[in-house]
PDB file of N, CA and C in Angstrom:
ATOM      1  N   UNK A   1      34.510  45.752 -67.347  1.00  0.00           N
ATOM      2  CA  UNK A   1      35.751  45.091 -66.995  1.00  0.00           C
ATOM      3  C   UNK A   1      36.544  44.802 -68.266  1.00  0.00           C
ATOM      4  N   UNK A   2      37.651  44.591 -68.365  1.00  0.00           N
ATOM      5  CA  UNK A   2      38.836  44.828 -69.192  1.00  0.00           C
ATOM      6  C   UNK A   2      38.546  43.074 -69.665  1.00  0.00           C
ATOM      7  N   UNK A   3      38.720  42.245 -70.427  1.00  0.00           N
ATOM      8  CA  UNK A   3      39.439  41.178 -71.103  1.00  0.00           C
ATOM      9  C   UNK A   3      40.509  40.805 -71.059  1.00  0.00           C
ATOM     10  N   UNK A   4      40.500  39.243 -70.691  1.00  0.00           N
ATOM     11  CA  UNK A   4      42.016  38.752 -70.207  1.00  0.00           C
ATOM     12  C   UNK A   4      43.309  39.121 -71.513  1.00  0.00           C
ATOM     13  N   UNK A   5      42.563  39.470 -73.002  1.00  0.00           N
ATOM     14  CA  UNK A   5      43.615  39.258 -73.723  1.00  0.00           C
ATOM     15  C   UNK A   5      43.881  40.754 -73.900  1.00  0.00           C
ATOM     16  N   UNK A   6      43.079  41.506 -73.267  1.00  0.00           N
ATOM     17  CA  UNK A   6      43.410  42.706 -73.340  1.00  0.00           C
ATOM     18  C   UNK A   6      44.547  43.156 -72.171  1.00  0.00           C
ATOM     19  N   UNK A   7      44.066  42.662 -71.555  1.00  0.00           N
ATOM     20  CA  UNK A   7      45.001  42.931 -70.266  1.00  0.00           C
ATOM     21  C   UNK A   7      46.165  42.153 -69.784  1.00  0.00           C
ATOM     22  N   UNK A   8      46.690  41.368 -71.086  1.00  0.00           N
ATOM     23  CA  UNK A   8      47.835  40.361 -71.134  1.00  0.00           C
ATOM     24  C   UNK A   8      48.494  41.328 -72.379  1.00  0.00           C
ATOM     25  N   UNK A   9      48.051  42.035 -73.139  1.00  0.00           N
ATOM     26  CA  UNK A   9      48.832  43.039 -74.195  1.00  0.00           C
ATOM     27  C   UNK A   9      49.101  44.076 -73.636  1.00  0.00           C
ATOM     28  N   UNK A  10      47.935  44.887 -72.751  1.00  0.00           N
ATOM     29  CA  UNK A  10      48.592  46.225 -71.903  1.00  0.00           C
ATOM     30  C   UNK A  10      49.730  45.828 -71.060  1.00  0.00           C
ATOM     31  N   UNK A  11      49.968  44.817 -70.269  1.00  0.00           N
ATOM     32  CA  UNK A  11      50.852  44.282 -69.288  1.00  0.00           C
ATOM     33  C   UNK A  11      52.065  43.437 -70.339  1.00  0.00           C
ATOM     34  N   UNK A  12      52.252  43.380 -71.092  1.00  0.00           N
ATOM     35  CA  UNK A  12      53.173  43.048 -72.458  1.00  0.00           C
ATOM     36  C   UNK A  12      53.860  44.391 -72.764  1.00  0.00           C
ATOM     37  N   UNK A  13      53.252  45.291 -72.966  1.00  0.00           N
ATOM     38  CA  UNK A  13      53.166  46.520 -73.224  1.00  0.00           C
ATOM     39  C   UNK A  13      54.112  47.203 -72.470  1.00  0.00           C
ATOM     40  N   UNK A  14      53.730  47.049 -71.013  1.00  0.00           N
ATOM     41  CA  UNK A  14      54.404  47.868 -69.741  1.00  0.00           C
ATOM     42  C   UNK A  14      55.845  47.491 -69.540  1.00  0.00           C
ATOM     43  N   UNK A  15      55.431  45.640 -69.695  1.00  0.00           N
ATOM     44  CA  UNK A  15      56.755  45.088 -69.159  1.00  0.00           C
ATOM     45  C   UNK A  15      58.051  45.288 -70.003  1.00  0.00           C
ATOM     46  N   UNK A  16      57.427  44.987 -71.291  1.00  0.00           N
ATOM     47  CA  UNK A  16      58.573  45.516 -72.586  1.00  0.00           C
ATOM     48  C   UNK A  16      59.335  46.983 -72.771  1.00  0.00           C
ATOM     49  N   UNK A  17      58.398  47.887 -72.362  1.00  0.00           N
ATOM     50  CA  UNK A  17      58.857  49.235 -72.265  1.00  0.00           C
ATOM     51  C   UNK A  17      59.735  50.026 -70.935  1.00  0.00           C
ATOM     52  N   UNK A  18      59.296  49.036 -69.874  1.00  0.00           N
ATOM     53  CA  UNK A  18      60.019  49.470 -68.522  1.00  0.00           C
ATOM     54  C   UNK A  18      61.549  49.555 -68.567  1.00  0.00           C
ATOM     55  N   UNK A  19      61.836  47.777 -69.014  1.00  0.00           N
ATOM     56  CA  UNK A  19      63.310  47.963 -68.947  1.00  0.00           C
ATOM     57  C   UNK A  19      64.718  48.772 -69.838  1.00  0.00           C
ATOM     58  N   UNK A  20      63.822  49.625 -70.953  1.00  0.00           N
ATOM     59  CA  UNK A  20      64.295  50.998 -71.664  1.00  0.00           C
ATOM     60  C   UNK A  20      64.491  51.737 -70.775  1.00  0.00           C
ATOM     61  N   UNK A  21      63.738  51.838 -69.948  1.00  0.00           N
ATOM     62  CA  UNK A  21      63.453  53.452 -69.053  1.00  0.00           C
ATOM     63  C   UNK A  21      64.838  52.860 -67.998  1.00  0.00           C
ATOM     64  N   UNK A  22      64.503  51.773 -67.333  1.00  0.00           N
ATOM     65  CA  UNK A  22      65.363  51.440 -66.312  1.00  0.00           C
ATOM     66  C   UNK A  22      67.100  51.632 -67.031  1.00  0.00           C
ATOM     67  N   UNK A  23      67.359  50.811 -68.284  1.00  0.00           N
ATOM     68  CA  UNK A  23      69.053  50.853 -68.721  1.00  0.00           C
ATOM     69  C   UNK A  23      69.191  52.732 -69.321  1.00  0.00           C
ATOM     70  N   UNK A  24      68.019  53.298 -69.388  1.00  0.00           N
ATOM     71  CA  UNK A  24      68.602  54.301 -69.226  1.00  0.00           C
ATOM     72  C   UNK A  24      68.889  55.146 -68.126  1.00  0.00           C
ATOM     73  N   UNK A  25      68.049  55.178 -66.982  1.00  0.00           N
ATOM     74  CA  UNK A  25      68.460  55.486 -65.486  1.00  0.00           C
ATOM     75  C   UNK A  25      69.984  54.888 -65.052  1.00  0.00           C
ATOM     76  N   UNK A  26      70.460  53.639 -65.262  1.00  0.00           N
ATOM     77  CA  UNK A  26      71.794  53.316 -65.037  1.00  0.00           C
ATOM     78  C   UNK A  26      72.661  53.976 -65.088  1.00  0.00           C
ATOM     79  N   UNK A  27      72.662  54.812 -66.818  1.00  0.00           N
ATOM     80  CA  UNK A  27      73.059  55.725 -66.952  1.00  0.00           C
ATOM     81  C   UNK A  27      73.537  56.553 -65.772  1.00  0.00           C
ATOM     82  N   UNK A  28      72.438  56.987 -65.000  1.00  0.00           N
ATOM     83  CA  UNK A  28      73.074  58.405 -63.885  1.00  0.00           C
ATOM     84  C   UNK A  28      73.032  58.082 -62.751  1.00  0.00           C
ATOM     85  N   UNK A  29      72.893  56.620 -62.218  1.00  0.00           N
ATOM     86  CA  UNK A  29      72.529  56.349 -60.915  1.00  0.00           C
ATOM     87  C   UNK A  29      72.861  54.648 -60.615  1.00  0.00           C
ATOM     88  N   UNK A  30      73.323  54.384 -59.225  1.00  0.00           N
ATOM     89  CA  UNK A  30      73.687  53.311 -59.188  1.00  0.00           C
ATOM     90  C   UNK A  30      72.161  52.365 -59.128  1.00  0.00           C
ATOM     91  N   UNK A  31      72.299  50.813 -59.469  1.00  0.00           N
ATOM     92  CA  UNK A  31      71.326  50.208 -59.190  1.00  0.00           C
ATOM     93  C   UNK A  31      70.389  50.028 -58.237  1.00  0.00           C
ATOM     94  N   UNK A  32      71.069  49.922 -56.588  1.00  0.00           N
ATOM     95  CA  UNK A  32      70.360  50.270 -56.007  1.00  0.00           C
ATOM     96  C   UNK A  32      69.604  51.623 -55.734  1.00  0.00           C
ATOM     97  N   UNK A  33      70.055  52.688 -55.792  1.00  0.00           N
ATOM     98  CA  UNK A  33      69.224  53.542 -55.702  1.00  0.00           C
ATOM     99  C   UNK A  33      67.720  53.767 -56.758  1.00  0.00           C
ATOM    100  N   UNK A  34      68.238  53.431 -57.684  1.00  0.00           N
ATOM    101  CA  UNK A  34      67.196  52.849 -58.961  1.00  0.00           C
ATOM    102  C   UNK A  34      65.910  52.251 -58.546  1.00  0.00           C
ATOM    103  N   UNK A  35      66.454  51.067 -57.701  1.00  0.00           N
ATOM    104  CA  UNK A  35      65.730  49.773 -57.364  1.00  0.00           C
ATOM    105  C   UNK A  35      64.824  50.522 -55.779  1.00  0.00           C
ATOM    106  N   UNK A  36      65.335  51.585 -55.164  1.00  0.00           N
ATOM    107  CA  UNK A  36      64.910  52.382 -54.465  1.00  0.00           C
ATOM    108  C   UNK A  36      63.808  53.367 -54.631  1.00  0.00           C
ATOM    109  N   UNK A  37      64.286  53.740 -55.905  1.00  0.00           N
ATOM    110  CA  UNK A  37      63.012  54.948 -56.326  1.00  0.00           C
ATOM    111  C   UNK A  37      62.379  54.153 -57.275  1.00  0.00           C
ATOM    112  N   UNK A  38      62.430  52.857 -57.675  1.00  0.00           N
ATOM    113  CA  UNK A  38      61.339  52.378 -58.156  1.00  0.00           C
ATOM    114  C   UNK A  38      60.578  51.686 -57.119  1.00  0.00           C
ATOM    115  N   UNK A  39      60.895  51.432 -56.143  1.00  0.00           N
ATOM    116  CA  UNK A  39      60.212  50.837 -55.274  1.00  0.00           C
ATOM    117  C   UNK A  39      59.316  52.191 -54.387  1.00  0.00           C
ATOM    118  N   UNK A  40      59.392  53.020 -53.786  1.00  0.00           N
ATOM    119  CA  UNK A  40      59.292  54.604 -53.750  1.00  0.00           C
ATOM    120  C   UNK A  40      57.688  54.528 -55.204  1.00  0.00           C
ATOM    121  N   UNK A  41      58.206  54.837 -55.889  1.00  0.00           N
ATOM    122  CA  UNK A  41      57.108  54.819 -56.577  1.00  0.00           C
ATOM    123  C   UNK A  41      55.645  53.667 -56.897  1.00  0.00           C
ATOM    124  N   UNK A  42      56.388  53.103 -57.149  1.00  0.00           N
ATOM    125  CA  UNK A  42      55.416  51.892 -57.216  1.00  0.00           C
ATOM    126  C   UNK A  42      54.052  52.066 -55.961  1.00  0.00           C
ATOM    127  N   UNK A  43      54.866  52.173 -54.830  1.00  0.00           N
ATOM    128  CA  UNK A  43      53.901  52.572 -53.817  1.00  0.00           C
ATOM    129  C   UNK A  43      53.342  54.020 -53.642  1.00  0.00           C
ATOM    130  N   UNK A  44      53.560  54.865 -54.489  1.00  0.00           N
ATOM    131  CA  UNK A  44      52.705  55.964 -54.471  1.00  0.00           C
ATOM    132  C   UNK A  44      51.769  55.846 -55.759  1.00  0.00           C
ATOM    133  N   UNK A  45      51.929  54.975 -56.619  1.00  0.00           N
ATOM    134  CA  UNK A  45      50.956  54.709 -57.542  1.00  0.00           C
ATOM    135  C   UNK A  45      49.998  53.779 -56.991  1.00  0.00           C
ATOM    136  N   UNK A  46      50.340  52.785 -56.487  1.00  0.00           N
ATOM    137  CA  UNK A  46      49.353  51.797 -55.488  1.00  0.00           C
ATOM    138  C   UNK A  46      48.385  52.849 -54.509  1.00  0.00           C
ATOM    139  N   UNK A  47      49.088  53.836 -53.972  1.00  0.00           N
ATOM    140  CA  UNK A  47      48.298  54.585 -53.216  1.00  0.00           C
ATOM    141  C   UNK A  47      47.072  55.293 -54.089  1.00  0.00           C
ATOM    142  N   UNK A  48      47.495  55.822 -55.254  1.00  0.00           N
ATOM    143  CA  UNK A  48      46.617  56.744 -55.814  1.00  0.00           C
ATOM    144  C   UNK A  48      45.882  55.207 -56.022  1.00  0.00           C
ATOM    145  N   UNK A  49      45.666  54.556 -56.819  1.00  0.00           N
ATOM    146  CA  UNK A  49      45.178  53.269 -57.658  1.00  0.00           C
ATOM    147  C   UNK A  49      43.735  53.082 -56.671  1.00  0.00           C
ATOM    148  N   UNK A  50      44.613  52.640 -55.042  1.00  0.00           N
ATOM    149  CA  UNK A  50      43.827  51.874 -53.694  1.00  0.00           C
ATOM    150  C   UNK A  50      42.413  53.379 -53.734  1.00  0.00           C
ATOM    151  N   UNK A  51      43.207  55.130 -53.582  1.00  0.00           N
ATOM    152  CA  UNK A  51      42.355  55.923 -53.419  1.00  0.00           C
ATOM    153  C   UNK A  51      40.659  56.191 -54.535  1.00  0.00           C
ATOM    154  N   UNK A  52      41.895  55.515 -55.536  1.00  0.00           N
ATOM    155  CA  UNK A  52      40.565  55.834 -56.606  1.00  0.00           C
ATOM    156  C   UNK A  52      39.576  55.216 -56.583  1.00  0.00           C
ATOM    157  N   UNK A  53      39.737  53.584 -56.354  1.00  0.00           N
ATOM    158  CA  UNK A  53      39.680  52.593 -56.248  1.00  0.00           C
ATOM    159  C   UNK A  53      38.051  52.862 -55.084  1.00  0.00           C
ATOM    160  N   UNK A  54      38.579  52.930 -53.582  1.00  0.00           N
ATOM    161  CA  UNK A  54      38.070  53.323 -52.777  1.00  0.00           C
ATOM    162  C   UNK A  54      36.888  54.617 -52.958  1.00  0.00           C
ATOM    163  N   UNK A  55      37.386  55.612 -53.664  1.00  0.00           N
ATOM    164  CA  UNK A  55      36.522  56.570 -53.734  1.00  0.00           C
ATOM    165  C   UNK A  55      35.287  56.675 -54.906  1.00  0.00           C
ATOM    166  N   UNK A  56      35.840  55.415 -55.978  1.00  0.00           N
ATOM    167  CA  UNK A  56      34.849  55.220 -56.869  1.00  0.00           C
ATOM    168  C   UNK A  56      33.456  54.206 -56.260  1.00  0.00           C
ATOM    169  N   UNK A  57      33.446  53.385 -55.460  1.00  0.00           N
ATOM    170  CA  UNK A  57      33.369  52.152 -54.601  1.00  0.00           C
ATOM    171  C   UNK A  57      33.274  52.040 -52.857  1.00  0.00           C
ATOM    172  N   UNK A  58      33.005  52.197 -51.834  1.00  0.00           N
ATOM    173  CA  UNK A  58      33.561  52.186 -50.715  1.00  0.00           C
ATOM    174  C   UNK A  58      33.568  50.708 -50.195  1.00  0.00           C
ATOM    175  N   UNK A  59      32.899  49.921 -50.954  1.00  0.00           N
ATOM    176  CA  UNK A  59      33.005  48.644 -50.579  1.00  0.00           C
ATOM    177  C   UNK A  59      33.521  47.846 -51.337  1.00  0.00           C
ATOM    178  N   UNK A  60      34.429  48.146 -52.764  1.00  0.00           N
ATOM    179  CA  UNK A  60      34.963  47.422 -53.458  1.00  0.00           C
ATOM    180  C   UNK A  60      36.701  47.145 -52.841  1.00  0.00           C
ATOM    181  N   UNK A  61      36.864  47.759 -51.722  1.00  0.00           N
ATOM    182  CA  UNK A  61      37.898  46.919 -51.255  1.00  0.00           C
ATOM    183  C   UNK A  61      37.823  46.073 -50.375  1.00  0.00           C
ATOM    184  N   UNK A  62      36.795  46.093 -49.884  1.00  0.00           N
ATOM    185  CA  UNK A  62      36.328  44.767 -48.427  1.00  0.00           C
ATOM    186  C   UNK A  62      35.322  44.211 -48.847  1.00  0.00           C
ATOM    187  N   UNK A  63      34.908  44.186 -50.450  1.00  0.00           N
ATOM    188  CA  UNK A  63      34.192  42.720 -50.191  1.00  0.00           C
ATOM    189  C   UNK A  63      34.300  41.738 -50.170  1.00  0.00           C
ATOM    190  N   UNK A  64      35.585  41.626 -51.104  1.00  0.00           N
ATOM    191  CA  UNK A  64      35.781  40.254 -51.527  1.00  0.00           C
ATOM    192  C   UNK A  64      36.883  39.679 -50.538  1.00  0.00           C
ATOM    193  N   UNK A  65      37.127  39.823 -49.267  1.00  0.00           N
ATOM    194  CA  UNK A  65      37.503  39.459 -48.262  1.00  0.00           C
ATOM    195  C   UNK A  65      37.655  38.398 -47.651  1.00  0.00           C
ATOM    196  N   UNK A  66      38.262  37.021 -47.799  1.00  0.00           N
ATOM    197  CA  UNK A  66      37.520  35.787 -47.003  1.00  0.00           C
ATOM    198  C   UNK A  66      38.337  35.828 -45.904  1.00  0.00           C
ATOM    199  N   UNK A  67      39.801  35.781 -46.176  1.00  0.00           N
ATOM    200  CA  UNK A  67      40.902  35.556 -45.414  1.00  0.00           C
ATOM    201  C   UNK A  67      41.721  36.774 -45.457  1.00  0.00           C
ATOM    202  N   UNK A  68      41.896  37.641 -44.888  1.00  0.00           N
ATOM    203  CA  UNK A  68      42.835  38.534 -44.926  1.00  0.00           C
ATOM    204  C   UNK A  68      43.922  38.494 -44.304  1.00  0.00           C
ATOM    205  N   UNK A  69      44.596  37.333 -43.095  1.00  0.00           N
ATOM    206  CA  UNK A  69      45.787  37.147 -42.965  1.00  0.00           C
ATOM    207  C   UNK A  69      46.632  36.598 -44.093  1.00  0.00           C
ATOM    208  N   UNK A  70      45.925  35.197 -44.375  1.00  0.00           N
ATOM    209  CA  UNK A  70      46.707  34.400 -45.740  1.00  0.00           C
ATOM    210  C   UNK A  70      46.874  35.235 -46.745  1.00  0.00           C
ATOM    211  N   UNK A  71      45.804  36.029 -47.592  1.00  0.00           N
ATOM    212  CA  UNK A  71      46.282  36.851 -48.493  1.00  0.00           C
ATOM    213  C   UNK A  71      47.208  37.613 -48.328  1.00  0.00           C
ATOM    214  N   UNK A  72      47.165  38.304 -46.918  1.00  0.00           N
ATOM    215  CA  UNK A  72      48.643  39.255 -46.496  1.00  0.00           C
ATOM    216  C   UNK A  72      49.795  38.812 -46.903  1.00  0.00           C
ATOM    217  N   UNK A  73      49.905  37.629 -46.107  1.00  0.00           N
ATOM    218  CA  UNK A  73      50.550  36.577 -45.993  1.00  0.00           C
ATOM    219  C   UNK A  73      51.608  36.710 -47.282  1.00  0.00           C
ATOM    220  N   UNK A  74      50.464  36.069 -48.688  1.00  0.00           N
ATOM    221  CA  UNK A  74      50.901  35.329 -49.449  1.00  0.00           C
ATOM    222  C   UNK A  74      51.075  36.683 -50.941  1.00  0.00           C
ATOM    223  N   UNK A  75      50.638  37.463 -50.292  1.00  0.00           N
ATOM    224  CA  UNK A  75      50.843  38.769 -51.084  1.00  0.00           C
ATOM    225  C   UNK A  75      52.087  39.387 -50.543  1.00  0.00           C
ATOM    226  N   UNK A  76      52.741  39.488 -49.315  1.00  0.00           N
ATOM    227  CA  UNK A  76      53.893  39.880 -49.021  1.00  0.00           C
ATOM    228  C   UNK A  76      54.904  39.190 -49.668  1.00  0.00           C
ATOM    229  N   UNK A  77      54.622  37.339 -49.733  1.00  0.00           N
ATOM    230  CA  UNK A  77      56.219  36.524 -50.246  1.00  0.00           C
ATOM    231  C   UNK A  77      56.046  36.925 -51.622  1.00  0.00           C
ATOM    232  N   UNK A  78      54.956  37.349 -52.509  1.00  0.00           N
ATOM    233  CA  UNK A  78      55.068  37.547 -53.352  1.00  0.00           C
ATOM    234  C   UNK A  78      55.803  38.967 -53.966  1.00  0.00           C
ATOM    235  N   UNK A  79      55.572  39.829 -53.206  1.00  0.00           N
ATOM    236  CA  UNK A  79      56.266  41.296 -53.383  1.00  0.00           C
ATOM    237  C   UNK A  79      58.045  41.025 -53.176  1.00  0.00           C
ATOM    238  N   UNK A  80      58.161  39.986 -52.068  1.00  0.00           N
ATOM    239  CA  UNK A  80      59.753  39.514 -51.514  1.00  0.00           C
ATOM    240  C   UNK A  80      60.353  39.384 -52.953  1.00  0.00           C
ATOM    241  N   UNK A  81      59.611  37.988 -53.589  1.00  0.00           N
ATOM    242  CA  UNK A  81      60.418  37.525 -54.588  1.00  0.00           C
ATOM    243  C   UNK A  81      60.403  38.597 -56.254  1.00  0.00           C
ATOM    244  N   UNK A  82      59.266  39.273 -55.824  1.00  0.00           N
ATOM    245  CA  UNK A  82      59.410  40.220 -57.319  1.00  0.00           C
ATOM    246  C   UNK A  82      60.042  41.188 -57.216  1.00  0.00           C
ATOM    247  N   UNK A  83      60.029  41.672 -56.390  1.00  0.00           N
ATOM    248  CA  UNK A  83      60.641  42.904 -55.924  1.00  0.00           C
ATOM    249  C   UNK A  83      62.170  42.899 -55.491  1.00  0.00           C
ATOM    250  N   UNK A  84      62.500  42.076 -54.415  1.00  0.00           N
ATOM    251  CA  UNK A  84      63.894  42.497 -53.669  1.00  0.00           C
ATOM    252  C   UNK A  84      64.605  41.341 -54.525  1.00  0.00           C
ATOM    253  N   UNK A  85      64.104  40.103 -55.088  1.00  0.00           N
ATOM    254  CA  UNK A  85      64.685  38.828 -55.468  1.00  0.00           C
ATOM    255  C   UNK A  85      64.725  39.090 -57.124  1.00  0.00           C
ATOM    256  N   UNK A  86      63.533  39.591 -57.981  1.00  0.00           N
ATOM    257  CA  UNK A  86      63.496  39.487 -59.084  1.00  0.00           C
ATOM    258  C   UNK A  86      63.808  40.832 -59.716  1.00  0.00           C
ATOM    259  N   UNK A  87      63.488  42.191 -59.519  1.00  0.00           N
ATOM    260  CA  UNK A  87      63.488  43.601 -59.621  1.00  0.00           C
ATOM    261  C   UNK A  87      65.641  44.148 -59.402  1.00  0.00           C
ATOM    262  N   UNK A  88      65.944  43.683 -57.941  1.00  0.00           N
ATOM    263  CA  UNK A  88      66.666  44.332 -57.678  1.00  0.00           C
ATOM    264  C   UNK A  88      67.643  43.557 -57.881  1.00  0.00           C
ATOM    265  N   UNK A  89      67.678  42.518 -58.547  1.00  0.00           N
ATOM    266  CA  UNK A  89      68.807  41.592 -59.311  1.00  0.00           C
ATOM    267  C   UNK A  89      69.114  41.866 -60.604  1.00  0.00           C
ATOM    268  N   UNK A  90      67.637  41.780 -61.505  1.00  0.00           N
ATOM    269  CA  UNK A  90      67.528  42.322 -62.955  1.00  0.00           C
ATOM    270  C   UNK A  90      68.289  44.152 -62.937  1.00  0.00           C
ATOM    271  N   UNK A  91      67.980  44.927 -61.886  1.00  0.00           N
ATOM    272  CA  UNK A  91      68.552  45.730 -62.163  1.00  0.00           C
ATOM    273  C   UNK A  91      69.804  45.822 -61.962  1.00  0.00           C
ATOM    274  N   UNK A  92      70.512  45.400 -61.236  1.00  0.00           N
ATOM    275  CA  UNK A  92      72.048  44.967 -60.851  1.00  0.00           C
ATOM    276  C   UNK A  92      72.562  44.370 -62.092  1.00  0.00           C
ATOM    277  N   UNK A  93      71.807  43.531 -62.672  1.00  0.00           N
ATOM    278  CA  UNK A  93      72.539  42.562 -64.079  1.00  0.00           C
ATOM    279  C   UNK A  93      72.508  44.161 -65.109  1.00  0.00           C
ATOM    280  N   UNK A  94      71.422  44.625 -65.369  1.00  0.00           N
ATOM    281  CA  UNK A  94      70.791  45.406 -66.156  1.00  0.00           C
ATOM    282  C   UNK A  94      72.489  46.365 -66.432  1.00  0.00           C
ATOM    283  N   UNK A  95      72.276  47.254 -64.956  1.00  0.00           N
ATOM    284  CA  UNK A  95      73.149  47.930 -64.885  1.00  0.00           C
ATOM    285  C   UNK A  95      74.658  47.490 -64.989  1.00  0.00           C
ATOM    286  N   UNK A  96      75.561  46.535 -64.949  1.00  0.00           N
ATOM    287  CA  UNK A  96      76.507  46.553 -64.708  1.00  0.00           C
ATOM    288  C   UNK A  96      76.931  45.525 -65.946  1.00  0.00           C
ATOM    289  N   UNK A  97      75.990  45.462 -67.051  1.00  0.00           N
ATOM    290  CA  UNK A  97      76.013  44.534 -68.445  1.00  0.00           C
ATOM    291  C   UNK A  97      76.617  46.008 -69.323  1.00  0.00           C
ATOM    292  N   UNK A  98      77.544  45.322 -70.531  1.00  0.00           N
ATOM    293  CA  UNK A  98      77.343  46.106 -71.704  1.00  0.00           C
ATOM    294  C   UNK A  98      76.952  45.396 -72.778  1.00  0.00           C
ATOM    295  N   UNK A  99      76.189  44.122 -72.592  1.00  0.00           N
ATOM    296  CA  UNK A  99      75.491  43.379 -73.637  1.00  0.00           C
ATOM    297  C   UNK A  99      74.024  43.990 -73.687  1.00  0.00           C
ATOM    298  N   UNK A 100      73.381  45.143 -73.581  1.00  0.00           N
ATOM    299  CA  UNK A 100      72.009  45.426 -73.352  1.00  0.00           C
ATOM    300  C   UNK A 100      72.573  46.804 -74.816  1.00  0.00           C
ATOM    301  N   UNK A 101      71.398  47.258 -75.023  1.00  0.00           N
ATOM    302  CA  UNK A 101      71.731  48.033 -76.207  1.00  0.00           C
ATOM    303  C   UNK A 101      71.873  49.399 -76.089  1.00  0.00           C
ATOM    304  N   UNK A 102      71.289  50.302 -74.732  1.00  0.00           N
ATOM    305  CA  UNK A 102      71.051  51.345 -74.397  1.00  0.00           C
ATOM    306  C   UNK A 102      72.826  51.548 -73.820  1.00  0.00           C
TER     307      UNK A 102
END
């Protein structure tokens, strides 16, 4: 298993480098559609992630199981606010700023 301080620098890493990639997509495409095919993706990487995941393991996705409505639950408001609230705002600001450097 990975280390929390390791895995607070890879995820430092990701987050710092994403929003390059994103002010340059602005470039050729409006925000929402952006905020579209990043969302589009995200879930075909989750898919491969869940498959590997699953195929390395067959029980490492149902064990740790207690509650699976609440987690649904509380894993959906969480996708709401990162995604449609935090993602597709930042890219709207992103895109329609000329204070960003790209």
């Amino acid at each position: 298993m990975i280390n929390p301080l390791s895995a607070a620098l890879i995820c430092s890493l990701g987050w710092g480098i994403s929003p390059i990639f994103e002010k340059i997509a602005m470039n050729y495409m409006s925000p929402i559609l952006a905020v579209a095919l990043l969302g589009i993706f995200f879930g075909i990487f989750a898919l491969i992630i869940l498959g590997a995941l699953y195929l390395q393991n067959k029980k490492s996705i149902s064990s740790q199981i207690s509650n699976l409505r609440k987690g649904t639950l509380n894993i959906f408001v969480a996708a709401f606010f990162t995604y449609v609230v935090g993602t597709l705002f930042f890219c709207i600001a992103l895109g329609s700023s000329y204070n960003t450097n790209l």
